[in-house]
C-alpha atoms as a PDB file:
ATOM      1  CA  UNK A   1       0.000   0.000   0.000  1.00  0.00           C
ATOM      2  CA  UNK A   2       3.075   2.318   0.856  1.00  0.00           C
ATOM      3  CA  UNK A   3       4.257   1.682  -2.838  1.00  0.00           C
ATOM      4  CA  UNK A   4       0.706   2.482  -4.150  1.00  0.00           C
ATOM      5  CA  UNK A   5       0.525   5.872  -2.536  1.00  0.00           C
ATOM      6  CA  UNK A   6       4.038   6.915  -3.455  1.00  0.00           C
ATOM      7  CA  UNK A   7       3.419   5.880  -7.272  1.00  0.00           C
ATOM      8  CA  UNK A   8       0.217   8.264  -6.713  1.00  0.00           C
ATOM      9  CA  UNK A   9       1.913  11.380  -5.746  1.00  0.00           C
ATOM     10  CA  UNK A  10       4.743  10.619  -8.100  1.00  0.00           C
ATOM     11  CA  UNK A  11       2.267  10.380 -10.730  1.00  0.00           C
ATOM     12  CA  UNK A  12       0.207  13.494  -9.855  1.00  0.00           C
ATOM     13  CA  UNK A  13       3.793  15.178  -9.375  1.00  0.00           C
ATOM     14  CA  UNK A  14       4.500  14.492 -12.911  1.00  0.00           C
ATOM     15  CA  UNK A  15       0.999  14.979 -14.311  1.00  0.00           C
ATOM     16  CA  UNK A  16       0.721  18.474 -12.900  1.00  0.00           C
ATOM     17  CA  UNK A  17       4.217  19.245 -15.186  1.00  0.00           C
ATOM     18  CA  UNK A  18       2.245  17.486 -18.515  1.00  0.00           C
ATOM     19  CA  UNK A  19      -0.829  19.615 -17.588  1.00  0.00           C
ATOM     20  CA  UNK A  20       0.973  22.696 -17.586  1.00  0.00           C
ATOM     21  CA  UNK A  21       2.315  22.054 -20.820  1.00  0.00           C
ATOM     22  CA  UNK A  22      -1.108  20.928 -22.782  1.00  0.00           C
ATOM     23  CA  UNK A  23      -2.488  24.275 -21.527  1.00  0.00           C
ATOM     24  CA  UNK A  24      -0.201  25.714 -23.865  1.00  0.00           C
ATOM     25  CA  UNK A  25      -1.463  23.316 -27.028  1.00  0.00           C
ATOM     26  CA  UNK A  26      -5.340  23.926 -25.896  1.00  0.00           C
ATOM     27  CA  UNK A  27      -4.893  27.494 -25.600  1.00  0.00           C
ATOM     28  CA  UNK A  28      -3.302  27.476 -29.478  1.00  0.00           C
ATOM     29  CA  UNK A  29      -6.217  25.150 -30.452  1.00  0.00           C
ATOM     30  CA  UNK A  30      -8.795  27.253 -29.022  1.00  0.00           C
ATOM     31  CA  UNK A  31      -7.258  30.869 -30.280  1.00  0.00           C
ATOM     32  CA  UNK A  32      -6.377  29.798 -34.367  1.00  0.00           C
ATOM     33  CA  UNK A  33      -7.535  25.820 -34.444  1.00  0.00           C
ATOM     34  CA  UNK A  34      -3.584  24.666 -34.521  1.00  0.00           C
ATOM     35  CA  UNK A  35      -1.756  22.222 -32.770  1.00  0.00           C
ATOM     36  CA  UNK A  36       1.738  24.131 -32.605  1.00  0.00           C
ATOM     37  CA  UNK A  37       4.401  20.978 -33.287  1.00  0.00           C
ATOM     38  CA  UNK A  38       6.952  23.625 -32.042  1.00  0.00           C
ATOM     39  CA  UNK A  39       5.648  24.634 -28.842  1.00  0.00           C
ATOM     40  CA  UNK A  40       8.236  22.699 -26.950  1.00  0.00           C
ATOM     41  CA  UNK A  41      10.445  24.088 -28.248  1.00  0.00           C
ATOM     42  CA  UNK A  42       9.315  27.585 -28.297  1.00  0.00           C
ATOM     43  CA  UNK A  43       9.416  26.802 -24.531  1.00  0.00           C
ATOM     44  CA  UNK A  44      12.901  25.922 -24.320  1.00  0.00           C
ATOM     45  CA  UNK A  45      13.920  29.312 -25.648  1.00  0.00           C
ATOM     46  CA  UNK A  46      12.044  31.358 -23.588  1.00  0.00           C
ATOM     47  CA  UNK A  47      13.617  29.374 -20.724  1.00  0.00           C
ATOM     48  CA  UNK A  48      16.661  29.601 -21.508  1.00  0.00           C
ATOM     49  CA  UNK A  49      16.192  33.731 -21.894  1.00  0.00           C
ATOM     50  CA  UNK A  50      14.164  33.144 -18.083  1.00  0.00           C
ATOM     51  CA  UNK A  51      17.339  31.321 -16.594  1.00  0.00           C
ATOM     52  CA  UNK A  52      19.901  33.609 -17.964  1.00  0.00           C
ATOM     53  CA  UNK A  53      18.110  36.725 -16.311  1.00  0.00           C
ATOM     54  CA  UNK A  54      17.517  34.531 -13.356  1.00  0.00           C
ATOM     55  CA  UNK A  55      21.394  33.954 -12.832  1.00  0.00           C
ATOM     56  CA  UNK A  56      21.691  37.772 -13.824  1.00  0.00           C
ATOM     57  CA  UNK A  57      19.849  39.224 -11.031  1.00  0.00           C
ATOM     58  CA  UNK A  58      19.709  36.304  -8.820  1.00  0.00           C
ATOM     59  CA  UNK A  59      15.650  36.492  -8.372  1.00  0.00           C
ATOM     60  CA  UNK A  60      14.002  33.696  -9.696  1.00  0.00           C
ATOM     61  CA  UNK A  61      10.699  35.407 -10.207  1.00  0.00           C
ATOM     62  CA  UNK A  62      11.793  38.085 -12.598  1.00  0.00           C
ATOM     63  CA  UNK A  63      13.436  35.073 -14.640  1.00  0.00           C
ATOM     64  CA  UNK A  64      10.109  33.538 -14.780  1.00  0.00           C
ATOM     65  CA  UNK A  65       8.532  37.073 -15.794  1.00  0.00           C
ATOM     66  CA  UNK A  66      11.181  37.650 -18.406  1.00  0.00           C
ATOM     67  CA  UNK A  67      10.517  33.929 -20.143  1.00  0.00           C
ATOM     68  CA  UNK A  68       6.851  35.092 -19.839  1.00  0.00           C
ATOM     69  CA  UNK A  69       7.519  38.551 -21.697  1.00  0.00           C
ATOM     70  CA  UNK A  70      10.146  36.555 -24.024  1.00  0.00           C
ATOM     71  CA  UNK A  71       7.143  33.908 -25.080  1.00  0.00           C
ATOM     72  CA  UNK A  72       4.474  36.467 -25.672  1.00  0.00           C
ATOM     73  CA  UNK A  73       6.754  37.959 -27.658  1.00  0.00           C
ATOM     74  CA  UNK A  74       8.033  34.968 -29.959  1.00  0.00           C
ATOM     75  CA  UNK A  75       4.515  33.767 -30.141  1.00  0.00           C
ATOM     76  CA  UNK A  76       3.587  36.829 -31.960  1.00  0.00           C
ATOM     77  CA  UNK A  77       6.775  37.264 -33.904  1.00  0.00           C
ATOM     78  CA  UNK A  78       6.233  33.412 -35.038  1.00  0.00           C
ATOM     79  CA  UNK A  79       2.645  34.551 -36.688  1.00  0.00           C
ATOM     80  CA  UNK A  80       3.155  37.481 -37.864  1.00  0.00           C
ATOM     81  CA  UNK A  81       6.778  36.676 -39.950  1.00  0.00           C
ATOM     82  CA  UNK A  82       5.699  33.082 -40.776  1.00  0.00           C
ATOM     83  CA  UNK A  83       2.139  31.048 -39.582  1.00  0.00           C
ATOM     84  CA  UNK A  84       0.578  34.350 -41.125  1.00  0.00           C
ATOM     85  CA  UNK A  85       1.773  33.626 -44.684  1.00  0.00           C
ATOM     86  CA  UNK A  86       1.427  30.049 -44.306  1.00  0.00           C
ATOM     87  CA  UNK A  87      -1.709  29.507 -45.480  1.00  0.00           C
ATOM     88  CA  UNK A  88      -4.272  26.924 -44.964  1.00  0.00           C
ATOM     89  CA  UNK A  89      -5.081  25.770 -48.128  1.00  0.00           C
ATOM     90  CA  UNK A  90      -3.116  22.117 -47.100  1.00  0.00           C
ATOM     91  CA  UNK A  91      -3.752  20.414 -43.555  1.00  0.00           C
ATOM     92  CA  UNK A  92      -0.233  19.794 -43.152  1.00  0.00           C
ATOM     93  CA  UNK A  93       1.222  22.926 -44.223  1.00  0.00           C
ATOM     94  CA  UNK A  94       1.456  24.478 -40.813  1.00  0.00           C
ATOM     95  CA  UNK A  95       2.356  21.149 -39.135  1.00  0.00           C
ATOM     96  CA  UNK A  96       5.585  20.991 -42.000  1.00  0.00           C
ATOM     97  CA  UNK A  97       5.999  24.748 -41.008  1.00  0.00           C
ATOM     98  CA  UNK A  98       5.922  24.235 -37.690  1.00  0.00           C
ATOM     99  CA  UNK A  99       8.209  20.669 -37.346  1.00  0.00           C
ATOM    100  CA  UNK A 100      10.530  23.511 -39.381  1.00  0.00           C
ATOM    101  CA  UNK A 101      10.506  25.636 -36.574  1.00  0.00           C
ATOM    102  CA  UNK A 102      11.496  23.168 -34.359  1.00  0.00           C
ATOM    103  CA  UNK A 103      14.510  22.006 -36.409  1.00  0.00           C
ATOM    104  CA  UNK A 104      15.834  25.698 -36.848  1.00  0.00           C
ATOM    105  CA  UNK A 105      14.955  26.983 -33.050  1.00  0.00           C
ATOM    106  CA  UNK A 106      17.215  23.778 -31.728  1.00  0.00           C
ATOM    107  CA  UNK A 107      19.874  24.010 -34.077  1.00  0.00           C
ATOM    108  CA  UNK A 108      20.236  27.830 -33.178  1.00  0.00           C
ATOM    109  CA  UNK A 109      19.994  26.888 -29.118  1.00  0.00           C
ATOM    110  CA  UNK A 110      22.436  24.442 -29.714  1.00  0.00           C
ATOM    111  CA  UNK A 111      25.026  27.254 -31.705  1.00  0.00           C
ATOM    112  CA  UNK A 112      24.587  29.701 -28.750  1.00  0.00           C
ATOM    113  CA  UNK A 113      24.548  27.554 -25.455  1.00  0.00           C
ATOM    114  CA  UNK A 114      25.120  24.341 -26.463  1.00  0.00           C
ATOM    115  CA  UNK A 115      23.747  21.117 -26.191  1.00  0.00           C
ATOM    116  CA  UNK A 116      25.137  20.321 -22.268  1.00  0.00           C
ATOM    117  CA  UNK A 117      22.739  20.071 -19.381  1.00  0.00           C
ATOM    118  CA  UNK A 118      22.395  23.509 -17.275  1.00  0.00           C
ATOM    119  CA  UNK A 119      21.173  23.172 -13.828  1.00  0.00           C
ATOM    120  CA  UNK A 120      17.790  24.938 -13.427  1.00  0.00           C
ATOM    121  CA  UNK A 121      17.028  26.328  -9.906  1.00  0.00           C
ATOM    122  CA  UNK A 122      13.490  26.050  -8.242  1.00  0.00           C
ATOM    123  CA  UNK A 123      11.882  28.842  -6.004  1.00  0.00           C
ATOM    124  CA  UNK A 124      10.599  25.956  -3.338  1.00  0.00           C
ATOM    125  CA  UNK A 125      12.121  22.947  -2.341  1.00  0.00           C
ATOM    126  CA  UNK A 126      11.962  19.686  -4.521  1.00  0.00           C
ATOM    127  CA  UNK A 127      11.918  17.009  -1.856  1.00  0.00           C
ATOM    128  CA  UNK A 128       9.006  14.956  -0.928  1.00  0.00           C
ATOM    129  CA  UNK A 129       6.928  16.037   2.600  1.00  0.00           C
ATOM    130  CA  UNK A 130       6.084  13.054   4.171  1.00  0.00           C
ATOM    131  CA  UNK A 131       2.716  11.975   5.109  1.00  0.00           C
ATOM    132  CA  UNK A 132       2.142   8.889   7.530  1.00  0.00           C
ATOM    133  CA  UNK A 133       5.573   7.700   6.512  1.00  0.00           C
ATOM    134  CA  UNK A 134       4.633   7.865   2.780  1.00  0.00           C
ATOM    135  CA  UNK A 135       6.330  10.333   0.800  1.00  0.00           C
ATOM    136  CA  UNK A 136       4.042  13.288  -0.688  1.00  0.00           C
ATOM    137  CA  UNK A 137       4.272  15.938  -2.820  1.00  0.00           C
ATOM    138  CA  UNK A 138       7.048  18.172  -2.204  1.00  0.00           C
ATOM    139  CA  UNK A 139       6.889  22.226  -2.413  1.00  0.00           C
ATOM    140  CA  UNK A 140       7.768  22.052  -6.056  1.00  0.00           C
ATOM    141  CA  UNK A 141       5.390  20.102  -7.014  1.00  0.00           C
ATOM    142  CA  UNK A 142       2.283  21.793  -5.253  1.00  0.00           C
ATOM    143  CA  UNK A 143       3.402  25.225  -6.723  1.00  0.00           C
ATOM    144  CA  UNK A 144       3.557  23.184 -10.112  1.00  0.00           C
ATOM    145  CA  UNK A 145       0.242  22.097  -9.608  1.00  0.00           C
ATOM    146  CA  UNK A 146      -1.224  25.534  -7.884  1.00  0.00           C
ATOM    147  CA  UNK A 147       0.453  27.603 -11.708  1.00  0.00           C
ATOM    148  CA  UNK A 148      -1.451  24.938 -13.316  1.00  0.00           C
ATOM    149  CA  UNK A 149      -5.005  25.628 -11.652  1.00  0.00           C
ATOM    150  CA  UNK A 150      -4.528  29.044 -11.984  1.00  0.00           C
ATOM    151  CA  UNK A 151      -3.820  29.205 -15.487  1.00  0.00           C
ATOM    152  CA  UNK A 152      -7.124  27.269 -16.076  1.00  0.00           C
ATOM    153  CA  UNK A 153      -9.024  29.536 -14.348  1.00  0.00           C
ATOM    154  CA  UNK A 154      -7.711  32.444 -16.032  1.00  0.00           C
ATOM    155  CA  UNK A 155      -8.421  30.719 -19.456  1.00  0.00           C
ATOM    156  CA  UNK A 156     -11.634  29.557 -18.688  1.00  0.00           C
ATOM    157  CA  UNK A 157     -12.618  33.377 -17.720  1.00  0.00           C
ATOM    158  CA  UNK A 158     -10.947  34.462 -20.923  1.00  0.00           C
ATOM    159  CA  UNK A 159     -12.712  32.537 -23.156  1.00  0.00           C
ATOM    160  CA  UNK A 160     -16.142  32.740 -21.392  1.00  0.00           C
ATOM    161  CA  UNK A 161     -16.184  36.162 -19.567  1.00  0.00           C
ATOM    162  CA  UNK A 162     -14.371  38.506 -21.458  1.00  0.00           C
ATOM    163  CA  UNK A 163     -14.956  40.251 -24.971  1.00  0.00           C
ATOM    164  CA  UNK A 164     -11.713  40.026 -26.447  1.00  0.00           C
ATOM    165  CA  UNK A 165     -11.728  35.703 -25.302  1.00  0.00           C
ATOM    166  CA  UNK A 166     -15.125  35.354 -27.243  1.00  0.00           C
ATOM    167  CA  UNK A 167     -13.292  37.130 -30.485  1.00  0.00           C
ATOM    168  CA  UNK A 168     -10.846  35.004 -30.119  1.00  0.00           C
ATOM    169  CA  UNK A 169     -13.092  31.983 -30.484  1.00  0.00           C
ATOM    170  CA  UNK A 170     -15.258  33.510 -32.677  1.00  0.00           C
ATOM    171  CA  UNK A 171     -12.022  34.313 -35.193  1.00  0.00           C
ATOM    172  CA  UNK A 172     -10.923  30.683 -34.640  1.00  0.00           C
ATOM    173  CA  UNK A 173     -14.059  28.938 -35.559  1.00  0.00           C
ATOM    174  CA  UNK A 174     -15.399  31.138 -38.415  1.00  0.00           C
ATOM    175  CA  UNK A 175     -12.889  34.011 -39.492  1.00  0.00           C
ATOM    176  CA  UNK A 176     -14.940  34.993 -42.625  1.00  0.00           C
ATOM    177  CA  UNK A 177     -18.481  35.670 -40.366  1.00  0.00           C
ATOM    178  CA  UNK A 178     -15.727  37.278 -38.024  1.00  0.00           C
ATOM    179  CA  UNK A 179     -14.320  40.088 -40.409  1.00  0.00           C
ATOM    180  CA  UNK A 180     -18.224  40.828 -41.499  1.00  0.00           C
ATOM    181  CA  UNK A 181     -19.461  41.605 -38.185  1.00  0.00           C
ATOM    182  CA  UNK A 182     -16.232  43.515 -37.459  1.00  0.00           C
ATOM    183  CA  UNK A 183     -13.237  41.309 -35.740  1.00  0.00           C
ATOM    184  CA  UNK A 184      -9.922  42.392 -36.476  1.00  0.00           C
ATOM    185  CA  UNK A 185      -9.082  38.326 -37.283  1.00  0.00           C
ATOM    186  CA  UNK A 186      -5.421  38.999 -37.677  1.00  0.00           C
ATOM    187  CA  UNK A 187      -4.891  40.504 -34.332  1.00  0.00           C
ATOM    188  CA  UNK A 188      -7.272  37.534 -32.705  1.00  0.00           C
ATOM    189  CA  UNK A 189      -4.991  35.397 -34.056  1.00  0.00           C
ATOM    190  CA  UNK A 190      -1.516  36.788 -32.913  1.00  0.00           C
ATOM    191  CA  UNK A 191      -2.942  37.423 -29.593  1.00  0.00           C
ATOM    192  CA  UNK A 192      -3.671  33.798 -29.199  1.00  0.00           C
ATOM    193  CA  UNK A 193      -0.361  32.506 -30.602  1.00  0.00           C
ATOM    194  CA  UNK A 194       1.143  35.275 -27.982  1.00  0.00           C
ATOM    195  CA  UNK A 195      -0.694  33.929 -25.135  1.00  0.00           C
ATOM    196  CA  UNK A 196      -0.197  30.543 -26.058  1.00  0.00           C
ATOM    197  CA  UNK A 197       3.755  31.148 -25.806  1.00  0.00           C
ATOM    198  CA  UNK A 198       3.572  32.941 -23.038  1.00  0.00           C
ATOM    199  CA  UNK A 199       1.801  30.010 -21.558  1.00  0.00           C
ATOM    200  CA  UNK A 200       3.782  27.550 -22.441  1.00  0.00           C
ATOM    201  CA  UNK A 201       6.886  29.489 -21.446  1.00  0.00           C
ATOM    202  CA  UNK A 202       5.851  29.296 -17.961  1.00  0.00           C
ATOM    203  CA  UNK A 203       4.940  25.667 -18.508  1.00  0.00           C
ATOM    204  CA  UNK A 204       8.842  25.280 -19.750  1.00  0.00           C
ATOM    205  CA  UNK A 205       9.862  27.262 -16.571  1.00  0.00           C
ATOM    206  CA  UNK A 206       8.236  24.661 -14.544  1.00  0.00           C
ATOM    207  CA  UNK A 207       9.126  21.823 -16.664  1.00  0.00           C
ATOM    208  CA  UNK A 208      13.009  22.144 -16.634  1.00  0.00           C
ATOM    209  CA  UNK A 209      14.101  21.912 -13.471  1.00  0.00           C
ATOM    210  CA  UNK A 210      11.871  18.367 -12.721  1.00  0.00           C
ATOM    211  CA  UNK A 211      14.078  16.892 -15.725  1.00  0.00           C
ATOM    212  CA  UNK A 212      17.707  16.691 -16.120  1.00  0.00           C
ATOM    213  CA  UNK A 213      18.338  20.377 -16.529  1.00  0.00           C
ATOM    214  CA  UNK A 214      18.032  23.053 -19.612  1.00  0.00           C
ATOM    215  CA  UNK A 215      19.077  22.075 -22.921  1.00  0.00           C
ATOM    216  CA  UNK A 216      18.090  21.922 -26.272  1.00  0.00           C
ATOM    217  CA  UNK A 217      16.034  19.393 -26.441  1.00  0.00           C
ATOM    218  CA  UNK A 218      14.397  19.265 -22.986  1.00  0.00           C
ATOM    219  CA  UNK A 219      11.290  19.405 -23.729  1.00  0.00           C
ATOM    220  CA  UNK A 220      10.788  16.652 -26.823  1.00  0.00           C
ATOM    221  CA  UNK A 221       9.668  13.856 -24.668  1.00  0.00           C
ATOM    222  CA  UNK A 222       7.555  16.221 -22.109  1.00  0.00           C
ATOM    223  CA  UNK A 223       5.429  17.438 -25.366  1.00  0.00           C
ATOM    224  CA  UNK A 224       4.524  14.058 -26.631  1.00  0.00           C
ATOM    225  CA  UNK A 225       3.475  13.218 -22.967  1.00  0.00           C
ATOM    226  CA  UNK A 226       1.579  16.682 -22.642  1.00  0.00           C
ATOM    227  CA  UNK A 227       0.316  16.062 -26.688  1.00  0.00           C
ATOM    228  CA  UNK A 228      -1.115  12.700 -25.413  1.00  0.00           C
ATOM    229  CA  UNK A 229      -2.815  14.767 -22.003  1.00  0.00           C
ATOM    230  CA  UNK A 230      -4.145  17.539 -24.260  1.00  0.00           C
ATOM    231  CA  UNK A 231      -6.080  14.791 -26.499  1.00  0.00           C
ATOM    232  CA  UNK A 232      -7.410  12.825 -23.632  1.00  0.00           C
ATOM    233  CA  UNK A 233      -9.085  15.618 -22.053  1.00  0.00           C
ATOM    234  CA  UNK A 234     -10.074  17.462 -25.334  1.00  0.00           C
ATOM    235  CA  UNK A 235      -8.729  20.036 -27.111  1.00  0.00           C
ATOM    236  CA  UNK A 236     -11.208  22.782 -26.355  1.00  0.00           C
ATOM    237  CA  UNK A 237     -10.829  22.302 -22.933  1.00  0.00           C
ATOM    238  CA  UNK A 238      -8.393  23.731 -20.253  1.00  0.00           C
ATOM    239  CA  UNK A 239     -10.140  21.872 -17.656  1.00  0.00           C
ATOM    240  CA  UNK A 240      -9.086  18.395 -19.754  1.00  0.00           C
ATOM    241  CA  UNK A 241      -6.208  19.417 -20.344  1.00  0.00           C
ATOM    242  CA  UNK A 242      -5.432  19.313 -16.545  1.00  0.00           C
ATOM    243  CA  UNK A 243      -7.662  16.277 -16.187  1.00  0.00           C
ATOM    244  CA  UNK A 244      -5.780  14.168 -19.060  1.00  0.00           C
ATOM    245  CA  UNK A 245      -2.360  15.728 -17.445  1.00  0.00           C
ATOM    246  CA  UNK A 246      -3.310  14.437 -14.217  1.00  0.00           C
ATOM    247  CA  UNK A 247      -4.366  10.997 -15.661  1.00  0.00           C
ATOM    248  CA  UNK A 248      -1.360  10.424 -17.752  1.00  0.00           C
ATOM    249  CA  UNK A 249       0.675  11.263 -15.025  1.00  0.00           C
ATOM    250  CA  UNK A 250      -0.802   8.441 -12.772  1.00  0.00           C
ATOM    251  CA  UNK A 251      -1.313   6.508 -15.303  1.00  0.00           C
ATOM    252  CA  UNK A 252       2.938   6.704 -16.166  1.00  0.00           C
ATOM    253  CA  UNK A 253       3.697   6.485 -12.877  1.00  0.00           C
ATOM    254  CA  UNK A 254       1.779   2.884 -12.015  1.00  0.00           C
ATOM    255  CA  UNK A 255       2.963   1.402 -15.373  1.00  0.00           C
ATOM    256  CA  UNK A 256       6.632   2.587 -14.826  1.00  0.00           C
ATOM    257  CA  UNK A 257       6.296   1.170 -10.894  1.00  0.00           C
ATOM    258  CA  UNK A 258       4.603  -2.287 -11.455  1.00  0.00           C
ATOM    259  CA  UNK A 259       5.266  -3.409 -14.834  1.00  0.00           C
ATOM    260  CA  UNK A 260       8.730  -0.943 -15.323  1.00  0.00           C
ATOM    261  CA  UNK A 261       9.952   1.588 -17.785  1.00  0.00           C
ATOM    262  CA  UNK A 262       9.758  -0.457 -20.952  1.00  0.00           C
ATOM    263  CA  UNK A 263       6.039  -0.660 -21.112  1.00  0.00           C
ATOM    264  CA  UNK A 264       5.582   3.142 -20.445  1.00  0.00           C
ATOM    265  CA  UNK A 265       5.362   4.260 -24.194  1.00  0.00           C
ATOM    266  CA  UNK A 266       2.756   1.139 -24.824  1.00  0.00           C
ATOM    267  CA  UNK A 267       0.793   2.304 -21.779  1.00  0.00           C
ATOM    268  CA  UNK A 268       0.712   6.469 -23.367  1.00  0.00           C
ATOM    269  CA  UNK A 269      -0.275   4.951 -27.060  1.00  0.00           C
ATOM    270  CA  UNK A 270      -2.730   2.346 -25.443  1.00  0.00           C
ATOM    271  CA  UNK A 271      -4.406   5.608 -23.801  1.00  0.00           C
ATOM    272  CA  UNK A 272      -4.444   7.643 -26.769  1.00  0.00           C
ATOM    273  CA  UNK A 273      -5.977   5.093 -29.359  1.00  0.00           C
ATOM    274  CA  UNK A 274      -8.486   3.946 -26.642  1.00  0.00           C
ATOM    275  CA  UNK A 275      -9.661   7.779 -26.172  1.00  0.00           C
ATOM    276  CA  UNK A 276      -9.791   8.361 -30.015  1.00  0.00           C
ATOM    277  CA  UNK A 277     -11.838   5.373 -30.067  1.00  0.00           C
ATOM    278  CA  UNK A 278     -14.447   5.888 -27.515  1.00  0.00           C
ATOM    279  CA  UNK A 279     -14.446   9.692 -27.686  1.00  0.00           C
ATOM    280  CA  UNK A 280     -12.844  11.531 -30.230  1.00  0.00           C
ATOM    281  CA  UNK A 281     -12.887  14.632 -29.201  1.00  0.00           C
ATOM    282  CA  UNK A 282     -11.731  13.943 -25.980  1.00  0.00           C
ATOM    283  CA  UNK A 283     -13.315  13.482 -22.484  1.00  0.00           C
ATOM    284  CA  UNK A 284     -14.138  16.827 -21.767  1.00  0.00           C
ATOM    285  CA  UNK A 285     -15.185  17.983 -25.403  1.00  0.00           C
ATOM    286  CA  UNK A 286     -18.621  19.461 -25.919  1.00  0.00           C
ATOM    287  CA  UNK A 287     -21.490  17.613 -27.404  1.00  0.00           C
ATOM    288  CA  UNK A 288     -22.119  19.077 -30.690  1.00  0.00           C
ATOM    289  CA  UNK A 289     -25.158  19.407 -32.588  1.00  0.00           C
ATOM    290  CA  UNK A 290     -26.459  16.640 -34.846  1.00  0.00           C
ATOM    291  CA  UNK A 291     -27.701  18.322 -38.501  1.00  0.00           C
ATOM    292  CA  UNK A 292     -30.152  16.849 -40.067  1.00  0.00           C
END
């Protein structure tokens, strides 16, 4: 039963790190109908720009603000100089784009820092409170999974509260209507690939330092895992995408305990195909209506 409990908090250690990071990919989704192949790393960038002002001023907190600042920016840049012209005559021309992107942002991370593994310092401590002689979540992880919360709750106000959320969506899901009754689409669209960044650069912030430190490539594996979370909840939904980052998470953790590591990638594919199976759109998605 110990081992049970301490595969649990493992698992909804990790699963609050994959739900930060398929807040990014809904947010995208639900702003221009994209899933952004180069998210991760988009991420990576911004964290290393986050770390480096970190070690600069020796505050943690205005190296997270600065990756935040640093993704909002590259989000826009990124549509304005390149999804913008794009087009979306082909369903794959943005995903080719955008697999692109990834190739040229880690090539260019590699040139200027390298490809060795920086150590990434946390604001709270990273080991394990104990509960009835069971090892817990540590500080890390419950700011981890407090970011997470808070992010959805922002979103979900966003898209359901505010004026410039309900452009958004509106400019996603019909951009023609959109422009006749007056949304700037264009701008809808940066803002969402800016928020979307700046998102996932605090995801990256809070992904790095539960791996084996910054580099290049630090976040390949995390956004298949947090791909995998974003379809199990639903694309459209911030609240599945903490849901399926939560579930993967445990769901990782027993298969990697009981059965061991080998069987984890099975265990993430069985997941996927049994979701897209039983519910397409995720567990979370909205019913849609039938037309007749």
């Amino acid at each position: 039963m110990e081992r049970f409990w301490f595969l649990t908090f493992d698992g909804l250690a990790a699963g609050a790190v994959y739900a930060a990071f398929a807040l990014a990919l809904v947010l995208i989704w639900r702003a221009a109908r994209v899933v952004n192949f180069a998210q991760g790393a988009m991420a990576v960038a911004t964290a290393y720009v986050g770390y480096a002002v970190a070690g600069a001023t020796g505050s943690y907190w205005l190296g997270l603000a600065a990756a935040v600042l640093s993704g909002l920016a590259l989000g826009a840049l990124v549509e304005r100089v390149l999804m913008r012209f794009v087009g979306t005559a082909g369903p794959l021309n943005q995903v080719i784009v955008a697999l692109g992107l990834v190739l040229l942002i880690q090539a260019v991370l590699g040139m200027v820092f390298g490809n060795g593994y920086r150590p990434a310092a946390t604001p709270f401590d990273t080991d394990a409170l104990t509960v009835g002689g069971v090892a817990a979540l540590s500080p890390y992880d419950l700011w981890v999974l407090g970011a997470a919360l808070a992010v959805v709750v922002l979103l979900a106000l966003l898209f359901t509260r505010t004026p410039v959320g309900l452009r958004m969506r509106a400019a996603a899901f019909a951009p023609e209507v959109s422009r006749l009754l007056g949304v700037s689409v264009g701008r809808m669209l940066t803002l969402g690939w800016a928020l979307a960044a700046g998102v996932g650069a605090l995801a990256g912030m809070l992904v790095v330092p539960t791996g084996l430190g910054l580099h290049p490539h630090a976040m390949d594996l995390v956004f298949v895992v947090a791909f995998t979370a974003a379809v199990v909840g639903g694309l459209d939904s911030p609240v599945g995408a903490v849901v399926g980052g939560l579930l993967v998470g445990l769901i990782l953790s027993y298969v990697t305990g009981y059965l061991g590591p080998d069987t984890t990638p099975l265990a993430v594919l069985v997941l996927l195909l049994a979701v897209l199976l039983v519910r397409p759109g995720g567990l979370f998605s909205a019913a849609r209506a039938r037309h007749v």
